[in-house]
Protein backbone atom coordinates (compact mmCIF):
# COMPACT_ATOMS: atom_id res chain seq x y z
CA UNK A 1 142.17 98.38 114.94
CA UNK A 2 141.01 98.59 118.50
CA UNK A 3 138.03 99.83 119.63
CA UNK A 4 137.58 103.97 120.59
CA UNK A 5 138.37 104.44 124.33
CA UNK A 6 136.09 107.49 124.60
CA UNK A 7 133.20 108.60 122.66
CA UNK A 8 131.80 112.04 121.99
CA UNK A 9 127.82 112.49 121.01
CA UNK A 10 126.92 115.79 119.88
CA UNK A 11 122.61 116.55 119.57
CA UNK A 12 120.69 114.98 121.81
CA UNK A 13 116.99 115.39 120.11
CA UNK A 14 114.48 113.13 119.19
CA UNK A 15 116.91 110.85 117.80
CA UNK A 16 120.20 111.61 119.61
CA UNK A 17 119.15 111.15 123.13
CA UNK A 18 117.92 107.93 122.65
CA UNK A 19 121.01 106.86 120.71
CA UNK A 20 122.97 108.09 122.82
CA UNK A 21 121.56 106.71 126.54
CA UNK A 22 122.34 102.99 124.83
CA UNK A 23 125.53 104.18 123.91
CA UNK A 24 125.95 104.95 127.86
CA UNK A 25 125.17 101.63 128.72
CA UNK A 26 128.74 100.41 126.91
CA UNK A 27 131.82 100.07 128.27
CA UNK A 28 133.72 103.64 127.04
CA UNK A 29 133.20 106.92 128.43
CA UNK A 30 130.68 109.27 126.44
CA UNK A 31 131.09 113.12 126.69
CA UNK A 32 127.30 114.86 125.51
CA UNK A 33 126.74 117.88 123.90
CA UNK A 34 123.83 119.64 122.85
CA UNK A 35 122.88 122.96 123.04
CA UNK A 36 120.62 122.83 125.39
CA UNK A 37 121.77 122.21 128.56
CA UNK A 38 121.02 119.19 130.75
CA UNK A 39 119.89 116.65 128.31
CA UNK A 40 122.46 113.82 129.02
CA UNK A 41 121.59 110.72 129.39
CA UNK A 42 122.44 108.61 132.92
CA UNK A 43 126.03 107.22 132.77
CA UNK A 44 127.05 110.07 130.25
CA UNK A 45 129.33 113.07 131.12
CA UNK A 46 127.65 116.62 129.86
CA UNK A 47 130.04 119.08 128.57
CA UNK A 48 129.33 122.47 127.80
CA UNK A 49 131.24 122.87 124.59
CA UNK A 50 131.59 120.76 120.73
CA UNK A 51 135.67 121.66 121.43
CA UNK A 52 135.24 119.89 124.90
CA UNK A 53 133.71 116.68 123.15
CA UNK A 54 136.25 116.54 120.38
CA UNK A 55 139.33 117.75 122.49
CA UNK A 56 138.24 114.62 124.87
CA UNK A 57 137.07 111.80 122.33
CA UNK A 58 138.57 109.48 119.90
CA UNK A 59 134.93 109.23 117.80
CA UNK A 60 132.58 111.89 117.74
CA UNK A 61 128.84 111.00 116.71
CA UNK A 62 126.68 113.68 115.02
CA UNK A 63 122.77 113.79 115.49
CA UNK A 64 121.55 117.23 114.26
CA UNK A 65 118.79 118.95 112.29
CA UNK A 66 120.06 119.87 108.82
CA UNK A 67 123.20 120.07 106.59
CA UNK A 68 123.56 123.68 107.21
CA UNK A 69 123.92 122.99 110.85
CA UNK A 70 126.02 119.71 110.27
CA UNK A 71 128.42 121.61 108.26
CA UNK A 72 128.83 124.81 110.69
CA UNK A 73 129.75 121.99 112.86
CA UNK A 74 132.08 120.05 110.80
CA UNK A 75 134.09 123.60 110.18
CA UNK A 76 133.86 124.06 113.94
CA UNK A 77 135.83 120.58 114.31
CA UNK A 78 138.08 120.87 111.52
CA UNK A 79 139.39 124.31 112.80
CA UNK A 80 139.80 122.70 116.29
CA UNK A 81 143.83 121.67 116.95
CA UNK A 82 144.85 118.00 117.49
CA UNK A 83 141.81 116.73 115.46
CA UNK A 84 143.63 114.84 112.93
CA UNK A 85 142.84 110.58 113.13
CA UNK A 86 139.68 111.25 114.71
CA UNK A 87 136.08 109.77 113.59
CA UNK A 88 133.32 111.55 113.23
CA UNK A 89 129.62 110.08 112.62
CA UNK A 90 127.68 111.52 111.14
CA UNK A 91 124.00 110.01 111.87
CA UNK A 92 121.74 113.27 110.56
CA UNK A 93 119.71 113.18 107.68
CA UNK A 94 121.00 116.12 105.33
CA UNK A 95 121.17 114.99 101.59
CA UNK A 96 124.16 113.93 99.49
CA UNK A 97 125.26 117.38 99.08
CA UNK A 98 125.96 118.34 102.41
CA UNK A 99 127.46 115.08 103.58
CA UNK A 100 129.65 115.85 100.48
CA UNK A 101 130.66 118.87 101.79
CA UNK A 102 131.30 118.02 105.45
CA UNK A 103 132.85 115.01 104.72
CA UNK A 104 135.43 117.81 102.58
CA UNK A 105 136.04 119.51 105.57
CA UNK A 106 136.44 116.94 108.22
CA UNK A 107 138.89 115.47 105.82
CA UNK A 108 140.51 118.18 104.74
CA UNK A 109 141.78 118.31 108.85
CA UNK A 110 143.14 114.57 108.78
CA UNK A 111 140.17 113.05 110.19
CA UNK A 112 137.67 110.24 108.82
CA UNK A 113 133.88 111.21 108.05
CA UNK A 114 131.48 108.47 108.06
CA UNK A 115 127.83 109.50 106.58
CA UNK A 116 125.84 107.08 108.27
CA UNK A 117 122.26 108.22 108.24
CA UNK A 118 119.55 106.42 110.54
CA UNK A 119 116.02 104.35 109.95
CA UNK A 120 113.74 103.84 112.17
CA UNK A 121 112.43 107.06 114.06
CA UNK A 122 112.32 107.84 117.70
CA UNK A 123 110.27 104.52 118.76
CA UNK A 124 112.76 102.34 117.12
CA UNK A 125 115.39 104.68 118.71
CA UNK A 126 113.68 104.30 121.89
CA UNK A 127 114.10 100.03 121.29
CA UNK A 128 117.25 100.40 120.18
CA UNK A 129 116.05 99.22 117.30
CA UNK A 130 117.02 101.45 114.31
CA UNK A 131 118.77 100.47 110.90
CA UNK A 132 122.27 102.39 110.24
CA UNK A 133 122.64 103.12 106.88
CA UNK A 134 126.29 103.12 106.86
CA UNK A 135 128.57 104.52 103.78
CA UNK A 136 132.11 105.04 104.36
CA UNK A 137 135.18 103.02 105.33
CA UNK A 138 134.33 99.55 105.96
CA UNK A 139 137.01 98.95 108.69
CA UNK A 140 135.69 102.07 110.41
CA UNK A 141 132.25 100.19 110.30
CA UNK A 142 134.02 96.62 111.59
CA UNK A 143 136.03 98.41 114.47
CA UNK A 144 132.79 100.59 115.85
CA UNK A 145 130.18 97.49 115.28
CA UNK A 146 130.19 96.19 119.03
CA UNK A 147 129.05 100.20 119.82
CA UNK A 148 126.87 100.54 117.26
CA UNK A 149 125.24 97.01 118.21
CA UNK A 150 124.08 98.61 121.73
CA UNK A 151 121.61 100.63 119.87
CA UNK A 152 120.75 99.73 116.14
CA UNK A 153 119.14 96.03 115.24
CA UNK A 154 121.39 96.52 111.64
CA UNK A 155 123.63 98.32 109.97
CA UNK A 156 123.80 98.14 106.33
CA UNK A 157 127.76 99.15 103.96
CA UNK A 158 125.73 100.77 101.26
CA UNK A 159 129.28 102.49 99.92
CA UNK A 160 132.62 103.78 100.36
CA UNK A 161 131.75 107.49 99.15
CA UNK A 162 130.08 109.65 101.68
CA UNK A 163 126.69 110.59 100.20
CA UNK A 164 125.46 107.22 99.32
CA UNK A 165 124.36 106.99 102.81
CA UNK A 166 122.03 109.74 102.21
CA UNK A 167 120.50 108.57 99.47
CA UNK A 168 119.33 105.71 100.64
CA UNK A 169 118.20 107.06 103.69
CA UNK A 170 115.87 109.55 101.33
CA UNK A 171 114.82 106.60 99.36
CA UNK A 172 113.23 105.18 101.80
CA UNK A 173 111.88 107.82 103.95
CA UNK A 174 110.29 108.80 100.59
CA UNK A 175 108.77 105.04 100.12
CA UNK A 176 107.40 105.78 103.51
CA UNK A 177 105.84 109.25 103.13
CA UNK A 178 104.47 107.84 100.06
CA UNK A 179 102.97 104.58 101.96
CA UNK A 180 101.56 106.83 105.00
CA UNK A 181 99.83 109.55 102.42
CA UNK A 182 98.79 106.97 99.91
CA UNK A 183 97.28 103.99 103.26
CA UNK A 184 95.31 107.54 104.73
CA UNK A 185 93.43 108.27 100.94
CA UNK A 186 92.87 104.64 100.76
CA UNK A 187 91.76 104.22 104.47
CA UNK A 188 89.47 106.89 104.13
CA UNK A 189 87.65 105.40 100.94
CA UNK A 190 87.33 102.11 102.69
CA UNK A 191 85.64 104.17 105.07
CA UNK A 192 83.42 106.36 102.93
CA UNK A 193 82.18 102.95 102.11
CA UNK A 194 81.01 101.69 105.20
CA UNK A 195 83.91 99.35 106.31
CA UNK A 196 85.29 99.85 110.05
CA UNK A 197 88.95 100.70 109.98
CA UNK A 198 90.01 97.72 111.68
CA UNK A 199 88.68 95.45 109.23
CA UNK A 200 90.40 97.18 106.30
CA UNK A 201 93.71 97.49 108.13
CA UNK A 202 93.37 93.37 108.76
CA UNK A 203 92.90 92.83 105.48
CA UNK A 204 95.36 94.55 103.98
CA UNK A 205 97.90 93.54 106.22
CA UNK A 206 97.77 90.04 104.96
CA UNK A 207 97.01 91.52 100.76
CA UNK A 208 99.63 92.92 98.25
CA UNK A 209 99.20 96.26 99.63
CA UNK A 210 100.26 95.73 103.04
CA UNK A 211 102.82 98.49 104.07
CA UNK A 212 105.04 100.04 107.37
CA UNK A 213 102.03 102.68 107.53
CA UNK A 214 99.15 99.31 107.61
CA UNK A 215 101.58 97.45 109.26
CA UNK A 216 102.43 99.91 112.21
CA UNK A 217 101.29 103.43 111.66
CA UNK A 218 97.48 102.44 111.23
CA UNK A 219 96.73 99.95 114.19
CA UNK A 220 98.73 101.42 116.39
CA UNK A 221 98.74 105.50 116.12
CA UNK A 222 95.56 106.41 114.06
CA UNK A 223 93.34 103.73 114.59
CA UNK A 224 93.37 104.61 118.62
CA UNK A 225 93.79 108.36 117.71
CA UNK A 226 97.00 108.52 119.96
CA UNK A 227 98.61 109.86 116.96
CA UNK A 228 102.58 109.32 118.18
CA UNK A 229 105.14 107.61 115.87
CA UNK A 230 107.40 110.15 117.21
CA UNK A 231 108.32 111.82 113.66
CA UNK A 232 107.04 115.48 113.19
CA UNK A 233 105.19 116.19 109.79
CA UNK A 234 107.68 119.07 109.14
CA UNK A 235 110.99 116.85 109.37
CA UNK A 236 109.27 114.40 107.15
CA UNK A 237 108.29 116.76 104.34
CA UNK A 238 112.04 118.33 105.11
CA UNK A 239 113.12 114.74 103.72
CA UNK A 240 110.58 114.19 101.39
CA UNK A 241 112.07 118.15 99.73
CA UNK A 242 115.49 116.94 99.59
CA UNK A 243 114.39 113.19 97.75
CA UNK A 244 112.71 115.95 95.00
CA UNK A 245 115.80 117.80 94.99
CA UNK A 246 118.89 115.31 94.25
CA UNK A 247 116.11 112.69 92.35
CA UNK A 248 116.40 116.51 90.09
CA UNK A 249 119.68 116.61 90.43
CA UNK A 250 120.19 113.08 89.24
CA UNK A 251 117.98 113.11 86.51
CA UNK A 252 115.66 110.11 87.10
CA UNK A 253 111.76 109.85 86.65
CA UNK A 254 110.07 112.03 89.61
CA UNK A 255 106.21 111.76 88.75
CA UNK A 256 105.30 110.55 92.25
CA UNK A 257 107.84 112.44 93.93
CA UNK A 258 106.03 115.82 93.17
CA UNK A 259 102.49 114.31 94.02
CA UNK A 260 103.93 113.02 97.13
CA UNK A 261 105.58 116.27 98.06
CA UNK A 262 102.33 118.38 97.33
CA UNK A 263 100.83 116.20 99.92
CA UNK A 264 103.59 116.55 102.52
CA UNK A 265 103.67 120.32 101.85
CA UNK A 266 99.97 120.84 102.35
CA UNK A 267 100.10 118.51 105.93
CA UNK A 268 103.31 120.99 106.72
CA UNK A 269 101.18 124.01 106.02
CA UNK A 270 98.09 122.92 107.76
CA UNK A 271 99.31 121.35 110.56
CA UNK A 272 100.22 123.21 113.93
CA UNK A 273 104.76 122.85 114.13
CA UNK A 274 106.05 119.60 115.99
CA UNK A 275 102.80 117.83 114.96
CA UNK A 276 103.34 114.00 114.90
CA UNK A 277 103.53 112.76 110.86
CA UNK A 278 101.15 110.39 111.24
CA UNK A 279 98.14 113.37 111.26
CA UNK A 280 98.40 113.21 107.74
CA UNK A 281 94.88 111.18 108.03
CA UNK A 282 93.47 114.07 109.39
CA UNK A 283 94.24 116.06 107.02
CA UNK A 284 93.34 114.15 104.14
CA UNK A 285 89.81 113.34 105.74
CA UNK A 286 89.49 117.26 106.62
CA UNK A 287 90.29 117.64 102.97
CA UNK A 288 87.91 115.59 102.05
CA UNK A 289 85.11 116.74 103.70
CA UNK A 290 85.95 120.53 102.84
């Protein structure tokens, strides 16, 4: 299987821009779509329409906001003409049930769906330096490797079923809303008790509760109050809703997944929109004082 000769890149937010100006730095053409105009990278080609990516590309890569979007989009494509043996990529986060139900549609038209959600957020983006959690064909995966390579440090075959990609995307951005809520409560008692910050995240670091949010999160966004992972509270608890949901739908124990959503709910509701996730400390210690 050889390699695509052109690729299309469709959202260029957060996540997709960044993606997508590595994927520039390759070897194939890449046509860029988003709806808001001017917001291609350097080396890629902006077009103005989704038919204009997909009429010109052999793989189209998907970065958007939500399933309902993703699958207006994926009937967009499929009702395009001369779509059938294309790929699309789908890298949003939207839950097993929509990537079910676009992956219907874009094969329904002859063409391969990959649900191939991404880990990371915008500052691994940013270092190319994301995880792709990759389920669908495996060949697909093997013939678009050296392009996924410019900007992802792994990519993991968690399946062959479209879906399972989701879900373990959710997983773990549920592990780590559930690290970042659970390191604030416990930073803040450390801190009720006299102990500088600093000293409790160096000690837990190298202790059985070290975590991403110790690890990262805490020395370098809240401890200098900068406050910018690069994830907005809103798009967390967005994911954190849809683990509740399908762990629901699937029947297995959810006692911390309603805790942890209460949390996420109350930072969405507090919180002013596009406010960076990591301000759940705030609003814990706000909490607390209140």
């Amino acid at each position: 299987m050889t390699a695509p000769k052109t690729i299309g890149f469709v959202g260029l937010g957060q996540m997709g821009e960044p993606m997508c100006a590595f994927i520039c730095k390759g070897d194939a053409p890449v046509l860029c779509h988003d709806r808001t105009p001017g917001l291609a990278p350097k080396g890629g080609t902006e077009v103005d329409s989704l038919a204009a990516v997909v009429a010109g590309a052999d793989t189209v890569f998907l970065s958007l906001p939500d399933g309902k979007i993703v699958n207006a989009v994926a009937g967009e494509i499929a009702a395009l003409p001369d779509v059938a043996g294309k790929v699309i990529i789908d890298m949003s986060t939207i839950g097993p049930a929509a990537a079910k139900q676009a992956a219907a549609t874009i094969q329904g038209a002859g063409m391969t769906y990959i649900d191939a959600p991404v880990s990371g957020g915008r500052q691994g983006a940013l270092k190319a330096a994301i995880t792709i959690i990759w389920s669908g064909s495996r060949a697909e995966m093997d013939r678009h490797q050296p392009i996924l390579d410019l900007f992802s440090k792994n990519t993991f075959h968690v399946g062959d079923t479209p879906g399972q990609g989701q879900a373990v995307k959710l997983l773990n951005n549920f592990l780590s809303a559930t690290a970042m809520a659970a390191s604030s409560e416990a930073v803040l008692f450390g801190l009720a008790h006299g102990v500088e910050m600093k000293t409790i995240i160096d000690v837990v670091k190298v202790s059985t509760g070290n975590n991403t949010a110790i690890e990262d999160k805490f020395p370098n966004r809240v401890l200098p109050g900068t406050y910018d992972a690069g994830f907005f509270a809103e798009l967390l608890n967005k994911d954190v809703r849809l683990y509740n949901e399908f762990v629901r739908e699937a029947g297995t124990s959810n006692l911390m997944g309603e805790r942890v959503a209460e949390v996420w709910n109350l930072v969405e509701q507090t919180l002013p929109p596009q406010s960076d996730f990591t301000r759940v400390f705030e609003v814990l210690e706000n909490r607390g004082k209140s």
